[in-house]
C-alpha atoms as a PDB file:
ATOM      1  CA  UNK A   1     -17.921  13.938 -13.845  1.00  0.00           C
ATOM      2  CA  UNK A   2     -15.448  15.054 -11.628  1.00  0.00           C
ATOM      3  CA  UNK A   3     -12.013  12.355 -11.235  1.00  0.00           C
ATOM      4  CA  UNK A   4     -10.539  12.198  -7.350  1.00  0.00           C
ATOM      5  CA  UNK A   5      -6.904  12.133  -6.848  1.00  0.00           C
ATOM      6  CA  UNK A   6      -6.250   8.751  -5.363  1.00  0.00           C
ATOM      7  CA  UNK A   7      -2.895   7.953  -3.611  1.00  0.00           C
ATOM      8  CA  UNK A   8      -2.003   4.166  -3.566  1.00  0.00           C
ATOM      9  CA  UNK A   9       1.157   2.566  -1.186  1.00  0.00           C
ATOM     10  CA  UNK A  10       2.627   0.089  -3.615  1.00  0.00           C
ATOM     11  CA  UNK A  11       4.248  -2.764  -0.895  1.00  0.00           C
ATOM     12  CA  UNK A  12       1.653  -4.675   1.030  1.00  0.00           C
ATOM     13  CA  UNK A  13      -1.287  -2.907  -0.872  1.00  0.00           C
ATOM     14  CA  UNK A  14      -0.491  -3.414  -4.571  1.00  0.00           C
ATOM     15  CA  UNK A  15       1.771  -6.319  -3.809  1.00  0.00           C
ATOM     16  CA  UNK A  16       1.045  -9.483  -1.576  1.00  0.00           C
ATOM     17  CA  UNK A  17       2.000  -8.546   2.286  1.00  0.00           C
ATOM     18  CA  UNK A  18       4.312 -11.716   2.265  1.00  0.00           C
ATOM     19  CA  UNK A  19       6.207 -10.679  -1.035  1.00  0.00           C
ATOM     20  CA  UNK A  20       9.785 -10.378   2.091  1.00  0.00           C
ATOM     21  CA  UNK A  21       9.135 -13.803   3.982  1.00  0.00           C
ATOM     22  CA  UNK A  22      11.205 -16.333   2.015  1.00  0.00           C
ATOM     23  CA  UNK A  23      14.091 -14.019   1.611  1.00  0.00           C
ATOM     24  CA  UNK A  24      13.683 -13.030   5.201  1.00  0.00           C
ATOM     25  CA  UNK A  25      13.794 -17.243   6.182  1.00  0.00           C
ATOM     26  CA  UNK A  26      16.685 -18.003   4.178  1.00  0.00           C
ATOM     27  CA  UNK A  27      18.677 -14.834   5.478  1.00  0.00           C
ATOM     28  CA  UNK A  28      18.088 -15.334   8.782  1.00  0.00           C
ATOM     29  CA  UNK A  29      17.394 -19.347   9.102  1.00  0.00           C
ATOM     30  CA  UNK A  30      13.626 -19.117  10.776  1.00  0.00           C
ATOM     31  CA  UNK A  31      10.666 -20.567   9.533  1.00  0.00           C
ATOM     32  CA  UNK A  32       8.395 -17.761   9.953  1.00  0.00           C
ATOM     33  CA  UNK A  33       4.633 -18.274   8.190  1.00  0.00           C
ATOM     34  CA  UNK A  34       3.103 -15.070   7.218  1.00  0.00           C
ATOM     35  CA  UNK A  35      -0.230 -15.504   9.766  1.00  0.00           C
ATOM     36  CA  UNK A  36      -2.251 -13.961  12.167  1.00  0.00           C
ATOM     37  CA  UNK A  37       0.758 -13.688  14.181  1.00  0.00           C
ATOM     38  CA  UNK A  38       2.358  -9.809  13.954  1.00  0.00           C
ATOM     39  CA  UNK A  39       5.557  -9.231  12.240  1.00  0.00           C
ATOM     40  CA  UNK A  40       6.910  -7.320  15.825  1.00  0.00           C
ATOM     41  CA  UNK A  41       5.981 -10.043  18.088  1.00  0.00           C
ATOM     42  CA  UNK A  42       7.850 -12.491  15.779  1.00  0.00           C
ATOM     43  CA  UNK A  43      10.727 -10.006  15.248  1.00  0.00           C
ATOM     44  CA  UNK A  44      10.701  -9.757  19.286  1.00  0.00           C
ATOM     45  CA  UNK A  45      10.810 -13.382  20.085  1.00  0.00           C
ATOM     46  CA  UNK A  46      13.899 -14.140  17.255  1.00  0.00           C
ATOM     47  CA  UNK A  47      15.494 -11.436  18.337  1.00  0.00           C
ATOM     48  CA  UNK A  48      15.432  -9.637  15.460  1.00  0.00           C
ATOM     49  CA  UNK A  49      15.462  -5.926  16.492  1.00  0.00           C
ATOM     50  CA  UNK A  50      14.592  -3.284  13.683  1.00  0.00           C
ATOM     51  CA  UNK A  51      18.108  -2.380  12.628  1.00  0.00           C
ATOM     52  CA  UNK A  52      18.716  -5.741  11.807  1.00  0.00           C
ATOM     53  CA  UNK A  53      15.737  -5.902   9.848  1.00  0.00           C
ATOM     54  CA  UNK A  54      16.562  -2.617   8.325  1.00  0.00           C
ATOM     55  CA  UNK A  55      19.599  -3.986   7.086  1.00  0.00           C
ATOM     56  CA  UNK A  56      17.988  -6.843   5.651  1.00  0.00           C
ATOM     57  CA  UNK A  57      15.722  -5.159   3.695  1.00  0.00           C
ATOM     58  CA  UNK A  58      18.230  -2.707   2.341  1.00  0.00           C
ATOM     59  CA  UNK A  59      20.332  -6.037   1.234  1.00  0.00           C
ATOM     60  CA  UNK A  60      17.424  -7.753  -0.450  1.00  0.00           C
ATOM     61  CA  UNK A  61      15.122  -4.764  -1.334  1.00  0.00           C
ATOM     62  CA  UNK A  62      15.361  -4.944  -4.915  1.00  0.00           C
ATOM     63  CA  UNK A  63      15.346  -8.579  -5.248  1.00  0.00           C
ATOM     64  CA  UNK A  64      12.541  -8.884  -3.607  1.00  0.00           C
ATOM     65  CA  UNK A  65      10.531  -5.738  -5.393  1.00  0.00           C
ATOM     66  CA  UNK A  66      11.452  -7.676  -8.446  1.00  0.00           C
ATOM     67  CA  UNK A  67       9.984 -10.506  -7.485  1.00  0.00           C
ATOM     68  CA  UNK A  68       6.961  -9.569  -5.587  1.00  0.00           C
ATOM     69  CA  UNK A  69       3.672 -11.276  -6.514  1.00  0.00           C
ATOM     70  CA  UNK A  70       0.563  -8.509  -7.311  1.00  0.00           C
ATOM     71  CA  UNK A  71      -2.456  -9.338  -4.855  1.00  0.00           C
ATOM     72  CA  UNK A  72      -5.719 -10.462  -6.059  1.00  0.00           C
ATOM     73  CA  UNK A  73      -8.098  -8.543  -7.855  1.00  0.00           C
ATOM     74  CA  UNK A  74      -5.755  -5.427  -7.634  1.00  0.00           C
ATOM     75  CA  UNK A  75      -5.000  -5.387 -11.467  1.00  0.00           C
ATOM     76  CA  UNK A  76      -8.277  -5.795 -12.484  1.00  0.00           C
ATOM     77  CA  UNK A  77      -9.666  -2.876  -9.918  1.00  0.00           C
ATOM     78  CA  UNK A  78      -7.056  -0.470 -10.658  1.00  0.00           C
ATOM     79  CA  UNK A  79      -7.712  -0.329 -14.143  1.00  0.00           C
ATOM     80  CA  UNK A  80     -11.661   0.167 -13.466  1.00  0.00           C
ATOM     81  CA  UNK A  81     -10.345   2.777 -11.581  1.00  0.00           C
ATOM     82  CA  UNK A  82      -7.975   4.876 -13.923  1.00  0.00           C
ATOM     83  CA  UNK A  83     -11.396   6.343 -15.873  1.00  0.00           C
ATOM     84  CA  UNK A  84     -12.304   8.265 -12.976  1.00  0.00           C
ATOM     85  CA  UNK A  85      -9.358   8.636 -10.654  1.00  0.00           C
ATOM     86  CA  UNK A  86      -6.024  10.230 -10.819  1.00  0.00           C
ATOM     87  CA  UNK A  87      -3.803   7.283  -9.733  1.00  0.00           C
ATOM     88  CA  UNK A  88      -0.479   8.600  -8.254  1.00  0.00           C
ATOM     89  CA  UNK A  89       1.599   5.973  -6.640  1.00  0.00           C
ATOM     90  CA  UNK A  90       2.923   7.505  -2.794  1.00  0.00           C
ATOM     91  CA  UNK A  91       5.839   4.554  -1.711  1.00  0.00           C
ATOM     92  CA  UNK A  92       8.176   5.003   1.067  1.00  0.00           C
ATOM     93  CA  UNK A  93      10.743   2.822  -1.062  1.00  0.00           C
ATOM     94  CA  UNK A  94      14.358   4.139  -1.651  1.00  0.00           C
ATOM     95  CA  UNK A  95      14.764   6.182  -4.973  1.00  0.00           C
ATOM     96  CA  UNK A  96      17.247   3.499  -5.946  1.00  0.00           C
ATOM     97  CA  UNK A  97      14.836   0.797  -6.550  1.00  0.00           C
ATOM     98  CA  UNK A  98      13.186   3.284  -8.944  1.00  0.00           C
ATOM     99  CA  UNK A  99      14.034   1.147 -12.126  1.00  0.00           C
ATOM    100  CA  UNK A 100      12.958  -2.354 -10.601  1.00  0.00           C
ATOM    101  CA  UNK A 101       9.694  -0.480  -9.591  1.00  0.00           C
ATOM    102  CA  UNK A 102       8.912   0.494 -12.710  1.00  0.00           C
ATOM    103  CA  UNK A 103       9.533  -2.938 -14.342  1.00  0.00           C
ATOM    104  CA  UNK A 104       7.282  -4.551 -12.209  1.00  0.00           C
ATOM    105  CA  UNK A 105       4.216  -1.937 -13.140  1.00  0.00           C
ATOM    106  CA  UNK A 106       5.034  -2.421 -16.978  1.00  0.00           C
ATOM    107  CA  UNK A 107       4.901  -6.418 -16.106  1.00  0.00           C
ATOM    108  CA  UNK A 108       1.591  -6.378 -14.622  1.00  0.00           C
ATOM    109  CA  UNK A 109       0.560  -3.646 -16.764  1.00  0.00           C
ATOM    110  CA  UNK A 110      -0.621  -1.360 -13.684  1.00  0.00           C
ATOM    111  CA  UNK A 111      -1.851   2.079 -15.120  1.00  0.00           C
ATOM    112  CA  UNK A 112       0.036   4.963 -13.361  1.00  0.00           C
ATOM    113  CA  UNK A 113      -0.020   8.781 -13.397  1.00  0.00           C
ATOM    114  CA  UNK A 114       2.931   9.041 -11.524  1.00  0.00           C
ATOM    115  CA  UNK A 115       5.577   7.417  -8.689  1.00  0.00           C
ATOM    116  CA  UNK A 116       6.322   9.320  -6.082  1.00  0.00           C
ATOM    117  CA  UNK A 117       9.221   7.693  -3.736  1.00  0.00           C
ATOM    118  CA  UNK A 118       9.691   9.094  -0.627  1.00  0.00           C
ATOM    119  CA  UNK A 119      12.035   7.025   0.673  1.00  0.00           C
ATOM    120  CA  UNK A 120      10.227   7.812   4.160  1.00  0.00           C
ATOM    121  CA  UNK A 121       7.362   6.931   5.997  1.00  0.00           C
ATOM    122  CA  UNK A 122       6.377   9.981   6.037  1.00  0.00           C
ATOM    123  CA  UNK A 123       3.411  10.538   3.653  1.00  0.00           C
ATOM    124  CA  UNK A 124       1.191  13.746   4.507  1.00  0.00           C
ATOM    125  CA  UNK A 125       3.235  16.611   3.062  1.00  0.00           C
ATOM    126  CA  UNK A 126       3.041  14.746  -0.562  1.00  0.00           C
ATOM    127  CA  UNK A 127      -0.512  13.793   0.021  1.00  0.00           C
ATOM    128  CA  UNK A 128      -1.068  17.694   0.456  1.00  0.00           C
ATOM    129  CA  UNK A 129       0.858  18.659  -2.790  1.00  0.00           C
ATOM    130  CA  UNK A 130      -1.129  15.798  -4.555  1.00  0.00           C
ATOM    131  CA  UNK A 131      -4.513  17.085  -3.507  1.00  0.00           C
ATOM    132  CA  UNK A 132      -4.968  13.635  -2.502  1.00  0.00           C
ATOM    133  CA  UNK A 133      -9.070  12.590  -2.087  1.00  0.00           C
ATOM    134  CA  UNK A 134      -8.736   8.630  -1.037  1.00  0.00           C
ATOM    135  CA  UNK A 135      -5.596   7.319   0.512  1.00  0.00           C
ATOM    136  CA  UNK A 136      -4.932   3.323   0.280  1.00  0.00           C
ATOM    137  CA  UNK A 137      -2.502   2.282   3.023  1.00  0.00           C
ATOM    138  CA  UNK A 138      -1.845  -0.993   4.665  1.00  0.00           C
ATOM    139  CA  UNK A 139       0.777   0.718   7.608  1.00  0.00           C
ATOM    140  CA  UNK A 140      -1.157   1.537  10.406  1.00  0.00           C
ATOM    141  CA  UNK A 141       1.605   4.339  11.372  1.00  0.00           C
ATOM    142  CA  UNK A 142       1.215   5.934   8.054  1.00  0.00           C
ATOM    143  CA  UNK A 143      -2.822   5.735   7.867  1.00  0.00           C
ATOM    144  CA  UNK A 144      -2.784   7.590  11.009  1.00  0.00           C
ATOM    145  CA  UNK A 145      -0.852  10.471  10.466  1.00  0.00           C
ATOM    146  CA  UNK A 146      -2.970  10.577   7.064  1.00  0.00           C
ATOM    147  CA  UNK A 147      -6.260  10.606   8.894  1.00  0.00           C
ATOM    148  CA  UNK A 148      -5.104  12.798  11.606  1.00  0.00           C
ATOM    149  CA  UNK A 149      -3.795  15.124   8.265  1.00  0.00           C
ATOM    150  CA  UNK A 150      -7.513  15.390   6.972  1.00  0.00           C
ATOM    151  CA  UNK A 151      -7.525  12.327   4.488  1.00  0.00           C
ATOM    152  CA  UNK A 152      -9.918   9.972   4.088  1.00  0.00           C
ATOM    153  CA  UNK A 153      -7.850   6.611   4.255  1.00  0.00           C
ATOM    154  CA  UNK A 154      -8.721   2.871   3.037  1.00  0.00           C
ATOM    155  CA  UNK A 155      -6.544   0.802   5.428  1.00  0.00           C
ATOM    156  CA  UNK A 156      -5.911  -2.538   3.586  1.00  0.00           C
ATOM    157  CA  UNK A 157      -6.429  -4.914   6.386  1.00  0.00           C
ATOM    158  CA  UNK A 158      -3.092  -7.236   7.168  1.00  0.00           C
ATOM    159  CA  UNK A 159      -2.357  -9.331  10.344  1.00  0.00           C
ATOM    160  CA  UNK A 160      -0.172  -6.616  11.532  1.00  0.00           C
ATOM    161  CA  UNK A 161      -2.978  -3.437  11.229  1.00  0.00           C
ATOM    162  CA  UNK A 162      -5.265  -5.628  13.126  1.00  0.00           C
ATOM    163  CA  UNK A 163      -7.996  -3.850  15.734  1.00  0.00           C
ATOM    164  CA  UNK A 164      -6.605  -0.046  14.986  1.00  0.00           C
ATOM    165  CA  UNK A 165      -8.755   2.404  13.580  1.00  0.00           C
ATOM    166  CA  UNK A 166      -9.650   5.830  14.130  1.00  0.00           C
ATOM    167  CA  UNK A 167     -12.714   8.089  12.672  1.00  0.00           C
ATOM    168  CA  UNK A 168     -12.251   8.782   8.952  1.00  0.00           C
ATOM    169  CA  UNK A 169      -9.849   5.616   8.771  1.00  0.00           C
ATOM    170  CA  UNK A 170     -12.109   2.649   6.955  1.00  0.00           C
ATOM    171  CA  UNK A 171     -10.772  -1.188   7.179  1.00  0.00           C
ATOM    172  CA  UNK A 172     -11.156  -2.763   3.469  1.00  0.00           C
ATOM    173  CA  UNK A 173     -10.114  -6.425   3.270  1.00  0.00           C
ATOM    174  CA  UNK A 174      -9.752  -5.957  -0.251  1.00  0.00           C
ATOM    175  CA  UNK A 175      -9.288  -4.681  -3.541  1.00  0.00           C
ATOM    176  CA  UNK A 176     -12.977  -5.267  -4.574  1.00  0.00           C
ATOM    177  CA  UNK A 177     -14.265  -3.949  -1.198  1.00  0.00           C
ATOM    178  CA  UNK A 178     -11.782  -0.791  -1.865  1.00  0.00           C
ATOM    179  CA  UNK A 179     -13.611  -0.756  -5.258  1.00  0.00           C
ATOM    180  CA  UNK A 180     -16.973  -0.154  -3.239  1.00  0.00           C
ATOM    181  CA  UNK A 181     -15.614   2.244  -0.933  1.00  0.00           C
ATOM    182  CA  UNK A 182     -14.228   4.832  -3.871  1.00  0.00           C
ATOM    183  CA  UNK A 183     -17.442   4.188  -5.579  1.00  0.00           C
ATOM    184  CA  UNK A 184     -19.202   5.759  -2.929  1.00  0.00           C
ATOM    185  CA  UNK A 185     -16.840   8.490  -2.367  1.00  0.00           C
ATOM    186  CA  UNK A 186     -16.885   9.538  -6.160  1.00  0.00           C
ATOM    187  CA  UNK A 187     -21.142   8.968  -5.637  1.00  0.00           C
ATOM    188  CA  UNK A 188     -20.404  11.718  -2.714  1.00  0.00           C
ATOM    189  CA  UNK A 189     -18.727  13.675  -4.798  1.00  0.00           C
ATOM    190  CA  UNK A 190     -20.152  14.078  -7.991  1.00  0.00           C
ATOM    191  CA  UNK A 191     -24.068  14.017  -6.038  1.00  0.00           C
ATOM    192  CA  UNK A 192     -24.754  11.658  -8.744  1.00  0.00           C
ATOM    193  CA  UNK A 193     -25.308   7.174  -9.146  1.00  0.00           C
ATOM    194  CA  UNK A 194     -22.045   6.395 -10.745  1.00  0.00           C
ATOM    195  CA  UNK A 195     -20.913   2.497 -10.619  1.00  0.00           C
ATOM    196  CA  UNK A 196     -17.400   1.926 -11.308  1.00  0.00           C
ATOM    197  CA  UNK A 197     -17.520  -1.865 -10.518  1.00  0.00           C
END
């Protein structure tokens, strides 16, 4: 059986989307709940323009890696699907939370083939050196350049990737429905019934 080289963001798609909020409440003195509402329209209306926010995050960045809860069902799906993928971890976080990131995959006892961080958006040029097969994303900036690279991407749905999509993007709502979607790319692939769930 052939394995597929699957690329997986780590903030928002490994960890809960929310994992910034309380540090980004007591910082700035809001009461912002993570909803349906999009993190730019809130940003707009506190007048909280992305430098600011930039800066915040580069205070509390590690912190909050540290303490960033892992989303449901991810664990258990990740490790079903280390037998028949290459798992390489593609994060635009800074180098210099490198340590803190690794922690928090020994923690929660992720499996990983390697960490790539970019400290960029940017993800298509490593995608291409990784002979990456399956993207997971949850930025809708990043899963487009991806798709409009040639890679098939799983965009994790969050309140601010809402009702965007392209052909060759797929909306998954979560990790068991990414589950489905990667078994029937490896089915695809291999011309074969495999069931990885």
């Amino acid at each position: 059986m052939k394995k597929i080289n699957l690329c997986i963001d780590i903030d928002s798609t490994v960890t809960k989307p929310d994992y910034w909020v309380d540090y980004f409440n007591k910082h700035f003195n809001t009461n912002y709940k993570y909803s349906d509402d999009t993190v730019e329209e809130y940003l707009k209306n506190n007048n909280v323009d992305y430098k600011i926010f930039d800066e915040f995050y580069h205070k509390y960045a590690e912190e909050m890696h540290k303490t960033a809860e892992i989303r449901p069902d991810a664990f258990e799906n990740i490790k079903k699907l280390e037998e028949f993928c290459t798992i390489s971890y593609v994060t635009a976080r800074e180098l210099r939370t490198k340590e803190v990131t690794l922690d928090w995959f020994k923690k929660h006892d992720l499996p990983m083939s390697d960490l790539h961080m970019l400290g960029s958006h940017y993800k298509v040029a490593k995608a291409k050196e990784l002979d990456c097969h399956v993207f997971i994303e949850d930025r809708y900036e990043n899963a487009l350049e991806l798709t409009l690279g040639g890679f098939k991407v799983l965009l994790l749905d969050c309140p601010y990737n809402r009702n965007y999509t392209i052909p060759g993007m797929i909306r998954v709502f979560n990790w068991n429905h990414i589950l489905d979607e990667i078994d029937e790319h490896l089915n695809k692939v291999n011309k074969e019934s495999i069931s990885i769930a």
